[in-house]
PDB file of N, CA and C in Angstrom:
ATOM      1  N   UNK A   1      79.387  13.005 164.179  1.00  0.00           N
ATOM      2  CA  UNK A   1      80.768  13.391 163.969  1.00  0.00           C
ATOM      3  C   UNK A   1      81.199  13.019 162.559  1.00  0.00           C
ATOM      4  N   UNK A   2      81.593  14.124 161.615  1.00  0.00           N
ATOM      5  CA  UNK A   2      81.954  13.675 160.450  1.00  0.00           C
ATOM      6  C   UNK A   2      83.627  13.753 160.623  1.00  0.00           C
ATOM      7  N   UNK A   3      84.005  12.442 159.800  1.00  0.00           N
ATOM      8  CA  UNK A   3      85.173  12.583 160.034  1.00  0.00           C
ATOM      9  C   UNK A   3      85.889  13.031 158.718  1.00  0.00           C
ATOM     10  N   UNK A   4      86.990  12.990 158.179  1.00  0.00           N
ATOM     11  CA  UNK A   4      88.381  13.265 157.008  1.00  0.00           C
ATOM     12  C   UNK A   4      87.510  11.975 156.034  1.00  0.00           C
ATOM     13  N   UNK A   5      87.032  12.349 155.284  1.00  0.00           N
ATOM     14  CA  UNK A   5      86.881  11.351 154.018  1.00  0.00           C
ATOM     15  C   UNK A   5      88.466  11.034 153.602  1.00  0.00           C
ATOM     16  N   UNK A   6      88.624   9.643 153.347  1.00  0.00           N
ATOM     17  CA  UNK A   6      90.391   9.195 153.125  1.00  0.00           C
ATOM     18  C   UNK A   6      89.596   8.915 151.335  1.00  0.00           C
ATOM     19  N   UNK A   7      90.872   9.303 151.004  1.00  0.00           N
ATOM     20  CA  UNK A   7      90.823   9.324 149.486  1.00  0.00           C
ATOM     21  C   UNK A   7      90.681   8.229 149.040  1.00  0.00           C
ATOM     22  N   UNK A   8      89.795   7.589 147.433  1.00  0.00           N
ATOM     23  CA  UNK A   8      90.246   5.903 147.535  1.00  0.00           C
ATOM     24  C   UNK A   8      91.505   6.050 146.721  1.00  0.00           C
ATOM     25  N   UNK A   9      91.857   4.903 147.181  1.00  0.00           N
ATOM     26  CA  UNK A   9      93.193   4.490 146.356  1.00  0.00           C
ATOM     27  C   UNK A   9      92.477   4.164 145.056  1.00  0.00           C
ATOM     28  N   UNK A  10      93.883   4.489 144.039  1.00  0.00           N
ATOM     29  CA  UNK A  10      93.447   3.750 142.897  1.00  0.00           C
ATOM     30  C   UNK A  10      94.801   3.031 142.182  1.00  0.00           C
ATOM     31  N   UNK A  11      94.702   2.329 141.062  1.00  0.00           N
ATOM     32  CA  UNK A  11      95.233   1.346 140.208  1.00  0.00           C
ATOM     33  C   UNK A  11      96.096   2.195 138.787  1.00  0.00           C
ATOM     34  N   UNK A  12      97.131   1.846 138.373  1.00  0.00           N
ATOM     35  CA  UNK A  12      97.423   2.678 136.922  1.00  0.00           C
ATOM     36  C   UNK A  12      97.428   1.249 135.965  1.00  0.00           C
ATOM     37  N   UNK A  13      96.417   1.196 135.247  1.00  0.00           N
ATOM     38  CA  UNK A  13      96.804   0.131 134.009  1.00  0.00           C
ATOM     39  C   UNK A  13      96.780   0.558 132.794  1.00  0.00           C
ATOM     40  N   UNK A  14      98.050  -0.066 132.102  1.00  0.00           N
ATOM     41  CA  UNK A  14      98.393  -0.177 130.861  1.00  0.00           C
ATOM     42  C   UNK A  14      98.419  -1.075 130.228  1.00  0.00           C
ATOM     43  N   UNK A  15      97.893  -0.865 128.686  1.00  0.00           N
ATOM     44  CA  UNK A  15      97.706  -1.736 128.005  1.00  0.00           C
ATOM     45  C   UNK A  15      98.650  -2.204 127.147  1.00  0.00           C
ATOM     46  N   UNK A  16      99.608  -3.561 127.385  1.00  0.00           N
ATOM     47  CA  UNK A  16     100.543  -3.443 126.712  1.00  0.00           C
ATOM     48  C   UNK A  16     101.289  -4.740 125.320  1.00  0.00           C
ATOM     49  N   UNK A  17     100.053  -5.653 125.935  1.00  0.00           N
ATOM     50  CA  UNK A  17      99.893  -6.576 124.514  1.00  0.00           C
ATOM     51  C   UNK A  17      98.242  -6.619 123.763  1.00  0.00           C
ATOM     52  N   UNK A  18      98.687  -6.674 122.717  1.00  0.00           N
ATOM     53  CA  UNK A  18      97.364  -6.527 122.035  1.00  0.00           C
ATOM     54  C   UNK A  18      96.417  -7.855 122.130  1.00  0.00           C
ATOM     55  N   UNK A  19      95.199  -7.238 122.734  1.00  0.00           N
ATOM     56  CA  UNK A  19      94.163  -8.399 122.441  1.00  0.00           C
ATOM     57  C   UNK A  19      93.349  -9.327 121.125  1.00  0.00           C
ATOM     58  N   UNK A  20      94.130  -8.657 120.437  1.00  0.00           N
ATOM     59  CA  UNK A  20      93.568  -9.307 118.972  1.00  0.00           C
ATOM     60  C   UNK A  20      93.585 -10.960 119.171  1.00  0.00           C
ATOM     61  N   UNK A  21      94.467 -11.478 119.534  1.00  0.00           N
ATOM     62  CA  UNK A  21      94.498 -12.787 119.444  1.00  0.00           C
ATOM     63  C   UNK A  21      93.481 -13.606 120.563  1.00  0.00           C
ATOM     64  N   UNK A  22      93.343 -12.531 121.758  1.00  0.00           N
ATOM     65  CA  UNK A  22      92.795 -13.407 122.828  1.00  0.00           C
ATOM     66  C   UNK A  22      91.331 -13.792 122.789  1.00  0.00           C
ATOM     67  N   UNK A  23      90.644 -14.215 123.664  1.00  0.00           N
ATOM     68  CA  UNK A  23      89.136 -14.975 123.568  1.00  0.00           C
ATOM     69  C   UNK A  23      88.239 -13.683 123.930  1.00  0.00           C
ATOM     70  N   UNK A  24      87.764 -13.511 123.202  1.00  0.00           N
ATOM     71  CA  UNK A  24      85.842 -12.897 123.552  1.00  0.00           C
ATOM     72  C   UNK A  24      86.022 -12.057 124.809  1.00  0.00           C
ATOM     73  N   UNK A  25      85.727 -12.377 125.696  1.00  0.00           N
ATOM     74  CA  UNK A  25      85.655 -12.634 126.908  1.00  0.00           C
ATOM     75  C   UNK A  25      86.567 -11.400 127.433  1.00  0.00           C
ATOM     76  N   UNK A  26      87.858 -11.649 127.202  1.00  0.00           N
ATOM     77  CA  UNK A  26      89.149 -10.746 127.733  1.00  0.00           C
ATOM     78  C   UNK A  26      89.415  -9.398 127.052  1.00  0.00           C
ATOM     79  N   UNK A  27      88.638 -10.038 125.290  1.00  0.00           N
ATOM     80  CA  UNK A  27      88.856  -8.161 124.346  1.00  0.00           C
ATOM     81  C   UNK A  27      87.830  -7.459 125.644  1.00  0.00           C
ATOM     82  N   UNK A  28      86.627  -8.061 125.723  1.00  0.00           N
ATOM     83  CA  UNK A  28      85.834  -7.577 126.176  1.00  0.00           C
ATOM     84  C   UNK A  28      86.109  -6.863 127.686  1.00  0.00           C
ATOM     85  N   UNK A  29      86.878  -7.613 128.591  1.00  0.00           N
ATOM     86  CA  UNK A  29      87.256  -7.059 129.864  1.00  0.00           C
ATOM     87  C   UNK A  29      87.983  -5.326 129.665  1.00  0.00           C
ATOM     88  N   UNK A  30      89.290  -6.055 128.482  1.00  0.00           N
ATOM     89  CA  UNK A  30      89.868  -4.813 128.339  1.00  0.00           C
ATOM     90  C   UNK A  30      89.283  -3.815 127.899  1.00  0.00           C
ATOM     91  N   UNK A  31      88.077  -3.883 127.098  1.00  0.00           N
ATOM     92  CA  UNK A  31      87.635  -2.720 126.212  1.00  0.00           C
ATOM     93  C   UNK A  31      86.481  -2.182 127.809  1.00  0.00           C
ATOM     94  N   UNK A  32      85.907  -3.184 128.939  1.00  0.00           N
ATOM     95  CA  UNK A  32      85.580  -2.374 130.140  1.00  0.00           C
ATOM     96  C   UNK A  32      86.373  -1.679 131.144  1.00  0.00           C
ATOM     97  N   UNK A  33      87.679  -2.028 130.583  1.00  0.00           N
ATOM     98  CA  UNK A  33      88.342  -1.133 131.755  1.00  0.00           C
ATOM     99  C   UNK A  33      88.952   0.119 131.056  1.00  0.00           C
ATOM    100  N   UNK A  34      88.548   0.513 129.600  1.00  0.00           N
ATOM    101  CA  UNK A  34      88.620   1.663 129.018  1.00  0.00           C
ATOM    102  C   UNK A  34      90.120   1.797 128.185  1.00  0.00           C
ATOM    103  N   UNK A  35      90.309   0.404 127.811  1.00  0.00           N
ATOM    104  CA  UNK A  35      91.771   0.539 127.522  1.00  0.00           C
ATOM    105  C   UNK A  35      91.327   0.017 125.452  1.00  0.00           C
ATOM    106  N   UNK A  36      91.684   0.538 124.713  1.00  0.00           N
ATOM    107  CA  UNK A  36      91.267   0.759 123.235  1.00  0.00           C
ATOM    108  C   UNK A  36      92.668   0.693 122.702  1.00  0.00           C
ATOM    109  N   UNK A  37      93.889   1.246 123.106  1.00  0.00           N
ATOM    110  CA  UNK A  37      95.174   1.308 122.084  1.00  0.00           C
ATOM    111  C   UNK A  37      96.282   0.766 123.351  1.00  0.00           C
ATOM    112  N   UNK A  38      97.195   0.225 122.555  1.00  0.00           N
ATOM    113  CA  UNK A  38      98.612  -0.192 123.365  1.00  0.00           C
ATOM    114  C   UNK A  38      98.878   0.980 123.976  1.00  0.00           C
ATOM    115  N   UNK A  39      99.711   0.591 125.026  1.00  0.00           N
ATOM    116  CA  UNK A  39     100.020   1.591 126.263  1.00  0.00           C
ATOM    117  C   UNK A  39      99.185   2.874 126.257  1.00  0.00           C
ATOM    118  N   UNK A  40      97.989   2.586 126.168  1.00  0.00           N
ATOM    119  CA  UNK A  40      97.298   3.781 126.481  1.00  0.00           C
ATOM    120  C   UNK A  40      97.433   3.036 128.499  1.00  0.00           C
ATOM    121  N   UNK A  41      97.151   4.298 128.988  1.00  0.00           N
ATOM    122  CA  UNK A  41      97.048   3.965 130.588  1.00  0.00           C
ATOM    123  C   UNK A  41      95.713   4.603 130.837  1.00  0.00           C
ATOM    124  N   UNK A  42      94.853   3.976 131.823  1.00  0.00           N
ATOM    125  CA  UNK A  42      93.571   4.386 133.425  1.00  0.00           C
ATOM    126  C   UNK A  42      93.842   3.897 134.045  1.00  0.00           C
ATOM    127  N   UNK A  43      93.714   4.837 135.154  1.00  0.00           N
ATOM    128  CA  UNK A  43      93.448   4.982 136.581  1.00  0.00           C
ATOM    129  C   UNK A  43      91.999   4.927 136.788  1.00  0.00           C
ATOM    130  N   UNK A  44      91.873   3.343 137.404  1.00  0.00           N
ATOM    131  CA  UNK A  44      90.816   2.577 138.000  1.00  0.00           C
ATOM    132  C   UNK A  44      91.305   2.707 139.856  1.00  0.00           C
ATOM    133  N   UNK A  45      89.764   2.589 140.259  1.00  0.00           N
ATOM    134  CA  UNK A  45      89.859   2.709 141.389  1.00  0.00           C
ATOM    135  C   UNK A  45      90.617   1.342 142.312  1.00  0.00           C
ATOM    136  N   UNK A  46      90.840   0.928 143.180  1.00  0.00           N
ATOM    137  CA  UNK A  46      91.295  -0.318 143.729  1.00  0.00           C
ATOM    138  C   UNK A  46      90.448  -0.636 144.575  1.00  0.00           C
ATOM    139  N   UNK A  47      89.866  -1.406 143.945  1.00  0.00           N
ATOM    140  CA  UNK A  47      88.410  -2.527 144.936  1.00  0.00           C
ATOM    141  C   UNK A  47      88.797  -4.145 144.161  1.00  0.00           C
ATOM    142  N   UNK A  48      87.730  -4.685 144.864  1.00  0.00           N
ATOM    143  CA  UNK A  48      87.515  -6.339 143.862  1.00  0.00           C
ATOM    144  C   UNK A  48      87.265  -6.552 142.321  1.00  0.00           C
ATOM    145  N   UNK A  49      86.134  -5.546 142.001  1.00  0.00           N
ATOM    146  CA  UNK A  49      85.908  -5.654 141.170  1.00  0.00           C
ATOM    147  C   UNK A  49      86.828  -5.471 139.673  1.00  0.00           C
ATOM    148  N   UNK A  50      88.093  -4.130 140.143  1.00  0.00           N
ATOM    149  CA  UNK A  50      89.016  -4.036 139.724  1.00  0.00           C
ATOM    150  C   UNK A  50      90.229  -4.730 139.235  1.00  0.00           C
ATOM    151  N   UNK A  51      90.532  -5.351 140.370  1.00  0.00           N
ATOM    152  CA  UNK A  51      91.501  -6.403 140.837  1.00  0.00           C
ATOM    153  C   UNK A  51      90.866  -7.545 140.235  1.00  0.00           C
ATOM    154  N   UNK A  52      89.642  -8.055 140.068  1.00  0.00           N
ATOM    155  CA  UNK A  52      88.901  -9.385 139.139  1.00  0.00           C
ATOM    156  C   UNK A  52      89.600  -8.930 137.638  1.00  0.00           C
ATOM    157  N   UNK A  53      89.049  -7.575 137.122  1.00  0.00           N
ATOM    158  CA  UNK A  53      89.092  -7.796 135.764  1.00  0.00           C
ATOM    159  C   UNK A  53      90.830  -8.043 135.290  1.00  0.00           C
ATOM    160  N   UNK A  54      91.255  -7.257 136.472  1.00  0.00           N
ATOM    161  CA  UNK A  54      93.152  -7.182 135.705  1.00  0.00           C
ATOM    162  C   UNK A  54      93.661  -8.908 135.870  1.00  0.00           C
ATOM    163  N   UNK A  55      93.214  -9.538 136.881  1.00  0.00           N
ATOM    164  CA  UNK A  55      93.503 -11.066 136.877  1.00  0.00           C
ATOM    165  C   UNK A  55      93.185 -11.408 135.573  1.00  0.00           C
ATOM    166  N   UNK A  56      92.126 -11.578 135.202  1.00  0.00           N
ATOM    167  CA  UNK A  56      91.471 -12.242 134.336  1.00  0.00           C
ATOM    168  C   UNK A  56      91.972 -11.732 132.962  1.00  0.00           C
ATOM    169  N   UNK A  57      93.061 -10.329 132.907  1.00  0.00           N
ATOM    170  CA  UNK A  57      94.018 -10.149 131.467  1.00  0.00           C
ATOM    171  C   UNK A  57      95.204  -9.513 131.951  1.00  0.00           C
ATOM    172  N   UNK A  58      95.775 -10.240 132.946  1.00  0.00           N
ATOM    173  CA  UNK A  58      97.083 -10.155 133.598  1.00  0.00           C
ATOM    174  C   UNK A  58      98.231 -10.245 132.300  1.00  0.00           C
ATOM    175  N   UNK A  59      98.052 -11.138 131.721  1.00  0.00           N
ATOM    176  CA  UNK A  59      99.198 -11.306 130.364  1.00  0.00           C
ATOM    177  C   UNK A  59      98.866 -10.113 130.067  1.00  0.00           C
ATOM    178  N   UNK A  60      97.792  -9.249 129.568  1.00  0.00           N
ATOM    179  CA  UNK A  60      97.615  -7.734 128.772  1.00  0.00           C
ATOM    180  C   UNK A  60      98.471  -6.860 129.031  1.00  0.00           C
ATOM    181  N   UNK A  61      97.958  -6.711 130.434  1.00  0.00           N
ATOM    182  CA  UNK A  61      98.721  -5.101 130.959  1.00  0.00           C
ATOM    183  C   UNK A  61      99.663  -5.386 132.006  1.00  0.00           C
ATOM    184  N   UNK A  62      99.887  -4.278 132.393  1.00  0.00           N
ATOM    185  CA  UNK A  62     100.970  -3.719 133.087  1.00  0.00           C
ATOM    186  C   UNK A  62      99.390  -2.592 134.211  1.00  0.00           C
ATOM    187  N   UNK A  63     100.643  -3.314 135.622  1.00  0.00           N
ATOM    188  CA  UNK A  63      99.505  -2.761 136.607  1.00  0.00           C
ATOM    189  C   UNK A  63     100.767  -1.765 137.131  1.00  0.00           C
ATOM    190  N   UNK A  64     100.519  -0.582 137.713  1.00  0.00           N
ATOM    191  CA  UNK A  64     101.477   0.169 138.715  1.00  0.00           C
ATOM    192  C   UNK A  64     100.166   0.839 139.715  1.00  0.00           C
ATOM    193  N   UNK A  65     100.718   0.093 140.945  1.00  0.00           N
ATOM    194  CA  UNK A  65     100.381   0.403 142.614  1.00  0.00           C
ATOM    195  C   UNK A  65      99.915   2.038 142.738  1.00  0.00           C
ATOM    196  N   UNK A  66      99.087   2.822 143.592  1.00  0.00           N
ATOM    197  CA  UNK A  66      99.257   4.453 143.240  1.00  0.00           C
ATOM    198  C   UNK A  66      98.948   4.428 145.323  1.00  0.00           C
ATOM    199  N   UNK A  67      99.174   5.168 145.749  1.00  0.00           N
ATOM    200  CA  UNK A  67      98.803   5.108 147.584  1.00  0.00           C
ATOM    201  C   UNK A  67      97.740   6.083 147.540  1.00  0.00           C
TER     202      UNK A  67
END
C-alpha cells in the first residue's frame, strides 16, 4: 500500500549580521547553509541537522517557521 508522500517541511533563513567578525567555525557553518550576502534568504529543509547548524549561528540569522 503506497500511501500520500507528506511534503517535508522546511526552514526560511536569513542572513542578517555579518560574519566577518565571528570564529572559523561559524563563517564556515554559514557559508554551508548557502548564505554568502546579508539578507540573502534559503529554504533548508527542517531536520537536526538543520536545526544544529542555525543554533550554532543563532546571533547571524533570522529563522521564519514554513508548514
Amino acid at each position: 500500500m503506497a500511501g500520500k508522500k507528506k511534503a517535508a517541511s522546511t526552514i526560511k533563513v536569513t542572513l542578517v549580521k555579518s560574519p566577518i567578525g565571528a570564529i572559523p567555525k561559524q563563517r564556515a557553518t554559514v557559508e554551508a547553509m548557502g548564505l554568502h550576502k546579508l539578507h540573502q534568504t534559503v529554504e533548508l529543509p527542517d531536520n537536526g541537522a538543520t536545526r544544529g547548524q542555525i543554533r550554532k549561528v543563532s546571533h547571524l540569522v533570522a529563522v521564519e517557521e514554513e508548514a
